[in-house]
Every structure is written in structure tokens, then in C-alpha cells.
Protein backbone atom coordinates (compact mmCIF):
# COMPACT_ATOMS: atom_id res chain seq x y z
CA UNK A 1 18.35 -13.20 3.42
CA UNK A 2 18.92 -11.32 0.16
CA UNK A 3 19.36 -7.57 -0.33
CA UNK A 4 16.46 -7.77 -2.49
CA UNK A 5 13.81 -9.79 -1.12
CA UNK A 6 10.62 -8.42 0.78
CA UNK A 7 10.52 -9.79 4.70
CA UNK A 8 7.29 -11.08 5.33
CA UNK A 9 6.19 -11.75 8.92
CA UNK A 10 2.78 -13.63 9.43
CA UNK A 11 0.85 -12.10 13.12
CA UNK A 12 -2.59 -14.28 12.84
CA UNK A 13 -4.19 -12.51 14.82
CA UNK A 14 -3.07 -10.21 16.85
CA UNK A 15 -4.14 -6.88 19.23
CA UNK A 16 -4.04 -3.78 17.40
CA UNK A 17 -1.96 -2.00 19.48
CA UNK A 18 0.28 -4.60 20.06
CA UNK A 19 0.87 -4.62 16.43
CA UNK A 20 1.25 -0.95 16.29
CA UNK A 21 4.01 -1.52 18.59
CA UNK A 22 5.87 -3.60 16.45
CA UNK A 23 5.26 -1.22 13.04
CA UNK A 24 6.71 1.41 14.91
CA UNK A 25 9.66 -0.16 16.02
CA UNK A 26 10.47 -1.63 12.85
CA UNK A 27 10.21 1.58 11.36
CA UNK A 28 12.47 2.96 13.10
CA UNK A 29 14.92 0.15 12.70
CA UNK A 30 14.48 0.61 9.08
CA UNK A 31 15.33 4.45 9.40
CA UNK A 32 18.42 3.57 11.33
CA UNK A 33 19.49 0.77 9.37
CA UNK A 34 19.35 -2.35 11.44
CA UNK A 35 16.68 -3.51 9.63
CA UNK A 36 18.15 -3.46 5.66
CA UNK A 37 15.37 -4.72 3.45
CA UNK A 38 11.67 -3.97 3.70
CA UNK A 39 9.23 -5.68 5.90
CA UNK A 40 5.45 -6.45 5.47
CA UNK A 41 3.61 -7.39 8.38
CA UNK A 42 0.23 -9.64 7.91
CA UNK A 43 -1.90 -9.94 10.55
CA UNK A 44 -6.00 -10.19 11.49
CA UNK A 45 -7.13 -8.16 14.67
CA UNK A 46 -9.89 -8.05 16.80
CA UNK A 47 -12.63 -5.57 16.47
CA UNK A 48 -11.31 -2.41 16.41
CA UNK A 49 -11.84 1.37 15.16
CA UNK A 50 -9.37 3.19 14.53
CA UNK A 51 -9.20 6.72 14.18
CA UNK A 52 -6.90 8.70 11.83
CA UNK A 53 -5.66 11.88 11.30
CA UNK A 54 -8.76 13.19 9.38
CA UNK A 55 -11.05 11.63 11.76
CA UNK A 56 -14.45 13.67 12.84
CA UNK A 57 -16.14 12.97 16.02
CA UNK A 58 -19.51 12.54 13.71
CA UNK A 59 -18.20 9.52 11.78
CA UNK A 60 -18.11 7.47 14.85
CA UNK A 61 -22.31 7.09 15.33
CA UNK A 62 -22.23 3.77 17.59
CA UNK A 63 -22.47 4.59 21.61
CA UNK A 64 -20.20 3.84 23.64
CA UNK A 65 -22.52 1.15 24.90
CA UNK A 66 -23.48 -0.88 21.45
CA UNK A 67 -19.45 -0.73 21.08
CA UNK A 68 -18.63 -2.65 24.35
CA UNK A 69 -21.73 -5.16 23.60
CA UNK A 70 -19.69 -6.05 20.19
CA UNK A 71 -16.35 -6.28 21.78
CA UNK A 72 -14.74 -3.34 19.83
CA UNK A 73 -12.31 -0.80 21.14
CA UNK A 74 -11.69 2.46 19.72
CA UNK A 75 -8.49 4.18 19.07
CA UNK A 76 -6.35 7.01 17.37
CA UNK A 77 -3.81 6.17 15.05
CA UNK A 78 -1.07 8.49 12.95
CA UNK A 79 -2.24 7.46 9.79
CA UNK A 80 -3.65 9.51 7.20
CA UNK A 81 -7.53 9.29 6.45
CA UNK A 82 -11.06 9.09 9.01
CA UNK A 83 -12.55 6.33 11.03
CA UNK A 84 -11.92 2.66 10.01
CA UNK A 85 -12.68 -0.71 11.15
CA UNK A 86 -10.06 -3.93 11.55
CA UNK A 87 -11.78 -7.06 12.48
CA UNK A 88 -11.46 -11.24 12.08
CA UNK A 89 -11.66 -11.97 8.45
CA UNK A 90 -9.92 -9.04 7.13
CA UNK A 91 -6.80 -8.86 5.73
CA UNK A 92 -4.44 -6.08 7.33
CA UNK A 93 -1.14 -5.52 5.28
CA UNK A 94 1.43 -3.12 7.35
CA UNK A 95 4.32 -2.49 4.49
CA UNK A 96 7.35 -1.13 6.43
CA UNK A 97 8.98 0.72 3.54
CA UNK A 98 11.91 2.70 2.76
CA UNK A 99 10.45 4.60 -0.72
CA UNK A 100 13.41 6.08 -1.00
CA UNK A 101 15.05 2.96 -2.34
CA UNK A 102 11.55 2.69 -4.79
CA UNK A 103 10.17 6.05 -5.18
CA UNK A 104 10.03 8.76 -2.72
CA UNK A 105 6.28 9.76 -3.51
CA UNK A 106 3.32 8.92 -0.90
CA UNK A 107 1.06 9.75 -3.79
CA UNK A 108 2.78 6.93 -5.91
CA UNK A 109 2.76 4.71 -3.09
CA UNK A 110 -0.85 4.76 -2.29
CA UNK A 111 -1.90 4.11 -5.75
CA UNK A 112 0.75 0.73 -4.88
CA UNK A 113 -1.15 -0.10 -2.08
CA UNK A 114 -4.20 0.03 -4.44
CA UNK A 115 -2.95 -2.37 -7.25
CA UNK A 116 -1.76 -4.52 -5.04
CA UNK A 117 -5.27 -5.30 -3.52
CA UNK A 118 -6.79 -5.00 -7.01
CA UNK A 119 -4.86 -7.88 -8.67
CA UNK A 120 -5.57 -9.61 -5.29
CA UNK A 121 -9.31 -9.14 -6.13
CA UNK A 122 -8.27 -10.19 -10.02
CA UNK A 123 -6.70 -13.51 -8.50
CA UNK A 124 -10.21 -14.10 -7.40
CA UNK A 125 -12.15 -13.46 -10.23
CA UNK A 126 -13.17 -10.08 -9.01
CA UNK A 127 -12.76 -6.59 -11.11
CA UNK A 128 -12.29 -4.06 -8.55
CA UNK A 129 -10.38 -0.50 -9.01
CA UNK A 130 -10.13 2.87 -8.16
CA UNK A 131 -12.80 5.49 -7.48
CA UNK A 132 -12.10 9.32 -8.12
CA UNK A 133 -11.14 11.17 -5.75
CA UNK A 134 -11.39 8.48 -2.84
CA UNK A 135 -8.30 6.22 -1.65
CA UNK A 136 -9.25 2.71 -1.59
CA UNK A 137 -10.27 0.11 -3.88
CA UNK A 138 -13.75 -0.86 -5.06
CA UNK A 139 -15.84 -3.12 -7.10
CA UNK A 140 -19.05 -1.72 -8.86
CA UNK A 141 -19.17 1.35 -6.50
CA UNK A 142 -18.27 -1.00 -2.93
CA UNK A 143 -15.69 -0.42 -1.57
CA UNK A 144 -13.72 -3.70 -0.47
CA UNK A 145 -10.11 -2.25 0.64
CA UNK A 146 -9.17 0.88 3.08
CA UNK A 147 -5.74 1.89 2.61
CA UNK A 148 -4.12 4.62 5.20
CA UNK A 149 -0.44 5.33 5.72
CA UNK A 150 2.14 7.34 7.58
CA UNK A 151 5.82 7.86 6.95
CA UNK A 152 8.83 9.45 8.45
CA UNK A 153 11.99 10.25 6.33
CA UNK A 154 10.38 8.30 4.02
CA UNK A 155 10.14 4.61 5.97
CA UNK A 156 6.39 3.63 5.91
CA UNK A 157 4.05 2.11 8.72
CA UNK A 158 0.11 1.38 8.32
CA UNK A 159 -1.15 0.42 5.02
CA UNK A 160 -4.34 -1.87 3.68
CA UNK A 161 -6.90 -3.63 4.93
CA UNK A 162 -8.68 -5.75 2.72
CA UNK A 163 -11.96 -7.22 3.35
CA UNK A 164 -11.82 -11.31 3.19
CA UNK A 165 -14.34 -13.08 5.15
CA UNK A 166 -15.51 -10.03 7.10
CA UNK A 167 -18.40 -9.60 8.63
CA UNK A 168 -19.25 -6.14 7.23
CA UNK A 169 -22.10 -5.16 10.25
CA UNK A 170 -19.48 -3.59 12.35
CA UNK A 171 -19.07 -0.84 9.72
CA UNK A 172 -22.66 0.43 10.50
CA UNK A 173 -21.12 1.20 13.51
CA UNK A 174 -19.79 4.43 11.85
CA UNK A 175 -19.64 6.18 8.60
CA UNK A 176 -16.61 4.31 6.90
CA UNK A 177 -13.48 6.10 5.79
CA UNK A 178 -15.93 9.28 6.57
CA UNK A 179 -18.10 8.43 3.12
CA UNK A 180 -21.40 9.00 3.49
CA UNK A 181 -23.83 6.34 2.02
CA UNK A 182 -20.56 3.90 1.22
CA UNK A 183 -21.33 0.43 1.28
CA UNK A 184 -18.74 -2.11 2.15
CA UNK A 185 -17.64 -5.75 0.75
CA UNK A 186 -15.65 -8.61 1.24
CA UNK A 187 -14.29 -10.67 -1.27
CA UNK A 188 -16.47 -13.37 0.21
CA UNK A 189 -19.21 -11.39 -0.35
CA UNK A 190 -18.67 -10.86 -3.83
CA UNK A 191 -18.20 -14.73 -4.67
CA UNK A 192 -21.47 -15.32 -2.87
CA UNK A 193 -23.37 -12.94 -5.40
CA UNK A 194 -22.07 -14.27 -7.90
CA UNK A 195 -23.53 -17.96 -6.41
CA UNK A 196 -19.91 -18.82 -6.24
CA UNK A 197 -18.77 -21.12 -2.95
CA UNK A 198 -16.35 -19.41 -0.87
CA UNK A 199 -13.45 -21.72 0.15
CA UNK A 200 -12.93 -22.57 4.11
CA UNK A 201 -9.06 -21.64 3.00
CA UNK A 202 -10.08 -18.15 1.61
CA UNK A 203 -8.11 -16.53 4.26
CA UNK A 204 -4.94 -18.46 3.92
CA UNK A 205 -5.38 -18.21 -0.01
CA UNK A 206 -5.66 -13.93 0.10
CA UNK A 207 -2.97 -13.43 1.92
CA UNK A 208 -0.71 -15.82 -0.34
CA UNK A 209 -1.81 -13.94 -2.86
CA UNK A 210 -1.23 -10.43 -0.94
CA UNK A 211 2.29 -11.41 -0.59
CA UNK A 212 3.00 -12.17 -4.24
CA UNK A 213 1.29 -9.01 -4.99
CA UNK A 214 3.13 -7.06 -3.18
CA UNK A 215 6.41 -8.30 -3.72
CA UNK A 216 5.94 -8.17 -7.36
CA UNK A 217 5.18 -4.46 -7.02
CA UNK A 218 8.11 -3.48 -5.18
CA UNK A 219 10.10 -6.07 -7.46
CA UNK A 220 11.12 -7.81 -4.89
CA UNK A 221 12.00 -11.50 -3.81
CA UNK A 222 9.92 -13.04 -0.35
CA UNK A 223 12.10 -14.12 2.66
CA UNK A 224 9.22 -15.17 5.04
CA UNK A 225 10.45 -14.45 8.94
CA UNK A 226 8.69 -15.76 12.03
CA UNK A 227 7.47 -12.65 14.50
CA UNK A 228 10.72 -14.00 17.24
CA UNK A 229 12.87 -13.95 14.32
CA UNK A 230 11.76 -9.96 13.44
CA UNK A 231 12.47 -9.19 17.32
CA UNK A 232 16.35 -9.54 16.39
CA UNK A 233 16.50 -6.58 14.28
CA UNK A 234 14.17 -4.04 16.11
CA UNK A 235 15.14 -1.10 18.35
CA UNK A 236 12.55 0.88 20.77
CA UNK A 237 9.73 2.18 18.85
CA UNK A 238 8.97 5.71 17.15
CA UNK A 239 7.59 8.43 19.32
């Protein structure tokens, strides 16, 4: 493994909160130095919400009881923004990075976050970007990316989720990133209204194209790592 390259570690998918375990403990093996080069995590859960920092209790509008017939579970995370939604088709990226070795600037790195899911979208034929004043990226007003972070002494956990195959009726089961009247896409979705077919490999092909995005960002080589081979360099994880 080289000083320089970006460690990527494929989950499939994988239990939120099992994942959460792991971002934390990498983090912290990244703050104390057993882990030397930065990590991104890939990974597809099952239906989830998760709530962040900024969440309000009126953002979540399913019951309790239409949220047990889908098979989601609900919880709080430490990353910035409102109320999101992780679920099979969707892309979740979980950069563990030290921005002191880029740019120590959570403002900087957020707009990162962004590009890198915009020239995803570009590799697909779609022109998405940024909307004023809101995190996230869009196309034509949809928003088709959520993007929420934390970070202590500058080592990143959480990150983006980018919408792939998704099937976008679960976020009627709140009020999305806490936007009122937002409406949601997939990059499926956009290749179907534009009559284009969408590829049984879509999934596969995003997140190839995730990890060259972000690695190109962080100008970085990619040093791909199985999840027992990641287990080697993590301590307990982060309070």
C-alpha cells in the first residue's frame, strides 16, 4: 500500500449501524495513526432513517406503524443535517478523512463530496449540480445526492448517499433533508425519462465510477482492501 493511495473497502450491503461501527473505529484509528492513508467505505443498507443533528421531530411524518410494515428502522446519527433515508439501490460513500493532510475546511470538503457525485452523474450522461443554499446535489431542481458529515480533529466519518436504483417511495415517508416540497431522483430515474435503458450493472458501474471520482479529488491513487483486511488496522470505536 502506498502513502498516497485512497483505501477503498467494498460492504454490499450491510446494517447501518453495523457500519457506523466500523466508521467510527476507523476514525479513530486514523486520528491515532494506525490507520496512515485515507479510507472510503462503500456500502448499500437496508431501509433506514437516519436522523442528524438538525433533525425536527416534524420531518419524520410516517407512524410508527407504516414504518415497521416497510421494514425501516429509525435512528440518530452525529452527522450534520435533518432526516434522511439509506436504502437498497443507493449508493452510500463513508470517506474516512484526515483534511488536514488536504484542506482543513468542512466547508471545502462538502462542496468535495458534491463534485464528486456530480461528475458521477456526468459519467452517466446526467447534468446535475448545486442548489443555493442547500447541501446536496441536484438535477433540474431534484435532488439525487444527500451529503452529511461529522469530524473530529479533523478525521471525517459519514458522507454521501447517492441515489442509483432506488426506490424513491420511502422518502414520502418524511420530509427529506427537512425540504419542504423536495422531490427526489435516482440516476435510474433520470435515464428512464430520458427513454434511456438502465443497465442490470448500474450499481456495480456507479460505484466504479464513485471511486475514481473520489480518488481523483483527493489526488489520490486506489488500494482496494477487503472489510477482514480493514479489521487489522482498527482500534475500539469513537465515543
Amino acid at each position: 500500500m502506498a502513502a498516497r493511495d485512497l483505501l477503498v473497502v467494498r460492504y454490499g450491503r450491510r446494517p447501518w449501524t453495523e457500519v457506523l461501527a466500523v466508521q467510527r473505529a476507523a476514525a479513530r484509528a486514523r486520528i491515532e495513526g494506525t490507520l496512515a492513508q485515507d479510507l472510503l467505505i462503500l456500502c448499500e443498507h437496508p431501509p433506514v432513517i437516519t436522523l442528524g443533528r438538525a433533525f425536527k421531530k416534524e420531518n419524520l411524518t410516517a407512524p410508527q406503524a407504516l414504518l415497521d410494515a416497510r421494514g425501516v428502522e429509525v435512528h440518530e446519527a452525529e452527522r450534520g443535517g435533518d432526516i434522511t433515508f439509506h436504502g437498497p439501490g443507493q449508493l452510500v460513500g463513508y470517506p474516512i478523512v484526515d483534511l488536514q493532510v488536504h484542506k482543513p475546511d468542512l466547508h471545502w470538503y462538502l462542496r468535495m463530496l458534491e463534485e464528486a457525485c456530480i461528475r458521477v452523474c456526468d459519467d452517466f450522461g446526467i447534468e446535475a449540480g448545486r442548489q443555493k443554499g442547500q447541501t446536496g446535489v441536484w438535477v433540474e431542481g431534484r435532488k439525487i445526492a444527500s451529503i452529511g458529515v461529522h469530524a473530529r480533529q479533523w478525521v471525517t466519518w459519514h458522507g454521501f448517499a447517492l441515489n442509483v436504483t432506488t426506490d424513491l417511495s420511502f422518502f414520502d415517508l418524511m420530509v427529506p433533508c427537512g425540504i419542504a416540497d423536495v422531490r427526489m431522483t435516482s440516476i435510474a430515474a433520470e435515464l428512464a425519462g430520458r427513454g434511456e435503458p438502465v443497465a442490470d450493472a448500474l450499481n456495480a458501474q456507479v460505484e466504479r465510477a464513485a471511486i475514481a471520482a473520489m480518488a481523483a479529488i483527493l489526488d489520490l491513487g486506489v488500494d482496494e482492501l477487503s472489510p477482514e483486511a480493514l479489521q487489522l488496522f482498527l482500534t475500539p470505536a469513537v465515543a
